[in-house]
N, C-alpha and C. Protein backbone atom coordinates (compact mmCIF):
# COMPACT_ATOMS: atom_id res chain seq x y z
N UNK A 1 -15.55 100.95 -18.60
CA UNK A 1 -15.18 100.06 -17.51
C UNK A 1 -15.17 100.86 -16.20
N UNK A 2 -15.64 100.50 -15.06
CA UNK A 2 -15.70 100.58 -13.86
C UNK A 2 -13.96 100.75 -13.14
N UNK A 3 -13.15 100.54 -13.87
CA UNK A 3 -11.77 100.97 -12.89
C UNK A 3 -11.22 102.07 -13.72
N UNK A 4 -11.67 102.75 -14.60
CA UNK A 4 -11.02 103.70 -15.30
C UNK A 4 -12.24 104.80 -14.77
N UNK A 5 -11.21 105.87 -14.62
CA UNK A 5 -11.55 106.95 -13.51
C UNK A 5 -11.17 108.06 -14.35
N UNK A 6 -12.43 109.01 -14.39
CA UNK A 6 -11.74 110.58 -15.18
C UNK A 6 -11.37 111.47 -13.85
N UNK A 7 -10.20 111.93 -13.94
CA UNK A 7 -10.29 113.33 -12.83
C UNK A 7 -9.84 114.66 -13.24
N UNK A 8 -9.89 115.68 -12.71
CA UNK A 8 -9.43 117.05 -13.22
C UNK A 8 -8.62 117.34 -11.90
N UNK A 9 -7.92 118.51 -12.70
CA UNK A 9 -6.75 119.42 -12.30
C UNK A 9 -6.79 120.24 -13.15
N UNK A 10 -7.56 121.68 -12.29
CA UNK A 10 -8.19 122.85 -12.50
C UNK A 10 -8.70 122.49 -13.88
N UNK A 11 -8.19 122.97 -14.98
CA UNK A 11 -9.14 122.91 -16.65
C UNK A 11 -8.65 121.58 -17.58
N UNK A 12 -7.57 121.05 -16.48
CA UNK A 12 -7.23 119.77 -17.49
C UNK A 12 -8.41 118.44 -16.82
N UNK A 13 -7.97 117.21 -17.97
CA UNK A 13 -9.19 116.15 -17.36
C UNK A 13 -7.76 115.26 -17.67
N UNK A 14 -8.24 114.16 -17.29
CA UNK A 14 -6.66 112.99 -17.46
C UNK A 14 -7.58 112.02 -16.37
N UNK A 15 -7.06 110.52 -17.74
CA UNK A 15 -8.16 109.67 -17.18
C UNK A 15 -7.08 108.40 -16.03
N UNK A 16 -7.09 107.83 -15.36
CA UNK A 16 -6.72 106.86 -14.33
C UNK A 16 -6.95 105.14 -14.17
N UNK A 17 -6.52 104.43 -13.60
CA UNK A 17 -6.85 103.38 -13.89
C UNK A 17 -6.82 102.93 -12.03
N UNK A 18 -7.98 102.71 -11.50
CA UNK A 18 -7.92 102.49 -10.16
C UNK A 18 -8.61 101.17 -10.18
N UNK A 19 -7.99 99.83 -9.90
CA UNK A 19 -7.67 98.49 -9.92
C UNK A 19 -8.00 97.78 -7.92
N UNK A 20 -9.18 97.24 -7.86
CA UNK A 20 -9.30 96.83 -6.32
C UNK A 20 -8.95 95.32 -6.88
N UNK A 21 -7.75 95.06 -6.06
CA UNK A 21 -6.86 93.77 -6.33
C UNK A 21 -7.35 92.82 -4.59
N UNK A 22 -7.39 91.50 -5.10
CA UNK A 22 -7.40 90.72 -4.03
C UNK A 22 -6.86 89.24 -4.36
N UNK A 23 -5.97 89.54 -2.97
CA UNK A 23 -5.05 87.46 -3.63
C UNK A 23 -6.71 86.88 -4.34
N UNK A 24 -5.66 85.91 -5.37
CA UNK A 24 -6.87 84.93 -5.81
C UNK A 24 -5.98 83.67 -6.02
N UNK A 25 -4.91 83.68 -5.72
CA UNK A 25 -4.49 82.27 -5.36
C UNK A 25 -2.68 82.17 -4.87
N UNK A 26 -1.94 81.21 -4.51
CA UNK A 26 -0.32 81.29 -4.34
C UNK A 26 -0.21 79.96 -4.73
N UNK A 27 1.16 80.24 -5.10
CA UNK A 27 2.02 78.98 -6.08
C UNK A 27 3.46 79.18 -5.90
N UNK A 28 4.12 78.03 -6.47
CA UNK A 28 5.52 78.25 -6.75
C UNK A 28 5.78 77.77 -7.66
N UNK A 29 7.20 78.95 -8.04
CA UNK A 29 7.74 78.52 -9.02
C UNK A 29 8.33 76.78 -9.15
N UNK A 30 8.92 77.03 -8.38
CA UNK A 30 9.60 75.43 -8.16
C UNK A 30 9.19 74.72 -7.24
N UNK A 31 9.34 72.81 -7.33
CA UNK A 31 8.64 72.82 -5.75
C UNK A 31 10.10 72.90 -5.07
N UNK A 32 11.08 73.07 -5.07
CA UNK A 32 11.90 73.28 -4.33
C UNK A 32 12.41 75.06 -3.60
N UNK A 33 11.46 75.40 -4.38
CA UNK A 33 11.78 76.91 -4.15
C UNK A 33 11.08 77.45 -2.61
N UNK A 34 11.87 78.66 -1.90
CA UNK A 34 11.29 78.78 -0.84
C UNK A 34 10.37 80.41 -0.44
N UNK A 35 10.39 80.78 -1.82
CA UNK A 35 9.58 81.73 -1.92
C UNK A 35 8.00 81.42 -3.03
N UNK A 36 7.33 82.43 -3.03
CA UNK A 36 5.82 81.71 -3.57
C UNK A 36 5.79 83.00 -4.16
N UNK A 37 4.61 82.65 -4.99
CA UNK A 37 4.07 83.87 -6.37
C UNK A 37 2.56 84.25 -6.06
N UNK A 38 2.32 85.24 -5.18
CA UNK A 38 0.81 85.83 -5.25
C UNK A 38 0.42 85.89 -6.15
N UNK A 39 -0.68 85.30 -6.41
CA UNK A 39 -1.37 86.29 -7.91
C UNK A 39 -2.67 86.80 -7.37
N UNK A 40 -2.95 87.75 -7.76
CA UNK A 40 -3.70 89.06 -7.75
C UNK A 40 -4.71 89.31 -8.65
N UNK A 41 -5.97 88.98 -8.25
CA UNK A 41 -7.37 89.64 -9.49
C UNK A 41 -7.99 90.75 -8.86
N UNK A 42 -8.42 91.67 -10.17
CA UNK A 42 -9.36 92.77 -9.77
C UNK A 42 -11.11 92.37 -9.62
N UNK A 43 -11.64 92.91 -8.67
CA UNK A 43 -12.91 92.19 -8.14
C UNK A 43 -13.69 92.97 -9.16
N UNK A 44 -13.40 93.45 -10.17
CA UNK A 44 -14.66 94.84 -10.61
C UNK A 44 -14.19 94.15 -12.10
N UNK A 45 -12.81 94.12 -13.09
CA UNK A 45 -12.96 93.65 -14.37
C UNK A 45 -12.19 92.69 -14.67
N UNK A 46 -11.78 91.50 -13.61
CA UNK A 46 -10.97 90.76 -13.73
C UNK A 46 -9.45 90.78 -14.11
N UNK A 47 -8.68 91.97 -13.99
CA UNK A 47 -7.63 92.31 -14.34
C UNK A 47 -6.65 91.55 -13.19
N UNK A 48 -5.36 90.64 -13.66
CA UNK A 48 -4.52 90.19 -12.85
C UNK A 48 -3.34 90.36 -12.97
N UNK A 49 -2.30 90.66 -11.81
CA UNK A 49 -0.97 90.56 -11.68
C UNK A 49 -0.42 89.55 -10.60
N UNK A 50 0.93 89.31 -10.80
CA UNK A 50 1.71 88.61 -10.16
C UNK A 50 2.51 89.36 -8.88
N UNK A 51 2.66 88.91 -7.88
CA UNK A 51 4.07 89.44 -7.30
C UNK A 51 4.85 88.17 -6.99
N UNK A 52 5.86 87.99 -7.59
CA UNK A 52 7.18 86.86 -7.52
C UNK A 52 7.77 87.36 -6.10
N UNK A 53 8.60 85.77 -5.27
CA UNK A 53 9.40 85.90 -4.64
C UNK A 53 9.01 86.49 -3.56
N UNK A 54 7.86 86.17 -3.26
CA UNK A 54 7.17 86.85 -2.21
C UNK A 54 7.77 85.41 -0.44
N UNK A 55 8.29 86.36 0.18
CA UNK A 55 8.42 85.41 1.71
C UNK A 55 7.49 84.15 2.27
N UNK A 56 7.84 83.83 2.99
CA UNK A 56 6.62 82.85 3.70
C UNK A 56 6.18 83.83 4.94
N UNK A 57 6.68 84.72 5.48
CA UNK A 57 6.36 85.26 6.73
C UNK A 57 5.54 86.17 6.38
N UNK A 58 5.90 86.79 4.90
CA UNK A 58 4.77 87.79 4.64
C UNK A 58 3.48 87.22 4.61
N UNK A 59 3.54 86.25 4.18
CA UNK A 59 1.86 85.61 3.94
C UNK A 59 1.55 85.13 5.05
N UNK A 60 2.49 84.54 6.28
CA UNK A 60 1.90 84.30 7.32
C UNK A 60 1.35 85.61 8.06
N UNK A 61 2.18 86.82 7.80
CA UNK A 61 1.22 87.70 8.61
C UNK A 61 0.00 88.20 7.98
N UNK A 62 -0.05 87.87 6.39
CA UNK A 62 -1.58 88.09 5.74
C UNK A 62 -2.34 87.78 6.33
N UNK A 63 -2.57 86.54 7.01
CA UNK A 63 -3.42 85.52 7.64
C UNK A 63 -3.43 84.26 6.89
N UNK A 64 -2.84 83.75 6.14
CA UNK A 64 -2.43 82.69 5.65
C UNK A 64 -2.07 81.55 6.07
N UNK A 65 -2.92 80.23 6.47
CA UNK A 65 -2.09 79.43 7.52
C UNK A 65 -0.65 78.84 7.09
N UNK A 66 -0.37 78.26 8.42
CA UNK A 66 0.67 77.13 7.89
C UNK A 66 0.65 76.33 7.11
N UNK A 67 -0.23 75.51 7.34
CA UNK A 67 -0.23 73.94 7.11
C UNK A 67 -1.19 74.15 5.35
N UNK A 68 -1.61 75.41 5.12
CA UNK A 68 -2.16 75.48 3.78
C UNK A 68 -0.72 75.64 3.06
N UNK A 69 0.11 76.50 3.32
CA UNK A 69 1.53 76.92 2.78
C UNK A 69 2.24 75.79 2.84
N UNK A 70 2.29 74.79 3.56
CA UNK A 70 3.30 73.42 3.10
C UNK A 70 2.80 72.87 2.27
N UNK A 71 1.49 72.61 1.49
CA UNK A 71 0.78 72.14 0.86
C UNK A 71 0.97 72.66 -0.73
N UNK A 72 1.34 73.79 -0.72
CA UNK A 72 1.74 74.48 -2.10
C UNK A 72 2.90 74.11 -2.71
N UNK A 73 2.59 73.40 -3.88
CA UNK A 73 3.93 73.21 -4.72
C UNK A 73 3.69 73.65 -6.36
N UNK A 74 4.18 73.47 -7.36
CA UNK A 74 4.33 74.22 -8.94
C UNK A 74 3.09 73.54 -8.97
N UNK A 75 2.49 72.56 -8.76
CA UNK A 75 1.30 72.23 -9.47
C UNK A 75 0.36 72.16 -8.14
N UNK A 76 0.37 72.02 -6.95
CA UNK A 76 -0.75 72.50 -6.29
C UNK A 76 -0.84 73.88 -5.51
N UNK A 77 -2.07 74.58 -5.93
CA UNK A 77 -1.87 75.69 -5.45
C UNK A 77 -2.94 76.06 -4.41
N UNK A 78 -3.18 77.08 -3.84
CA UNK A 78 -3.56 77.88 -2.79
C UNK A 78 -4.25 78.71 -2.95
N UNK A 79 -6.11 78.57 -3.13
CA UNK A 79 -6.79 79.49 -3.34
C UNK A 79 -7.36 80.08 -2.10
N UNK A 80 -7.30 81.57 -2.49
CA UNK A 80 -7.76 82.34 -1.49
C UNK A 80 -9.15 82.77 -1.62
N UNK A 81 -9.49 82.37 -0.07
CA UNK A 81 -11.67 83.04 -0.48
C UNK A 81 -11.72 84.14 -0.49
């Protein structure tokens, strides 16, 4: 796989896992809830994580609009291009 990385230090080798993550969509847990759940895919082997409890201001300074973020509730979500 393309995100697993060998490197050395002097005579040792030890292998790495270097992951290029990009939003691939936001949601919430609740629709009453006032924080949202990034989720996160790797562009190289499809590997994904979450970050919970993420702000609204943080994503507004992502570049994230407004009026896409009122639109997000547990079942509609927010894909990112």
């Amino acid at each position: 796989m393309e995100c697993f990385k060998e490197k050395r230090f002097l005579f040792w080798k030890y292998k790495t896992i270097e992951h290029t993550y990009k939003k691939h969509k936001i949601s919430k847990f609740m629709n009453s809830s006032t924080t949202f759940h990034v989720h996160y895919k790797c562009e190289v082997c499809g590997a994904e994580y979450t970050k919970k409890f993420v702000e609204q201001d943080e994503l507004l300074l992502s570049g994230i609009p407004i009026e896409e973020l009122k639109k997000v509730t547990a079942y509609n979500w927010y894909y990112c291009a």
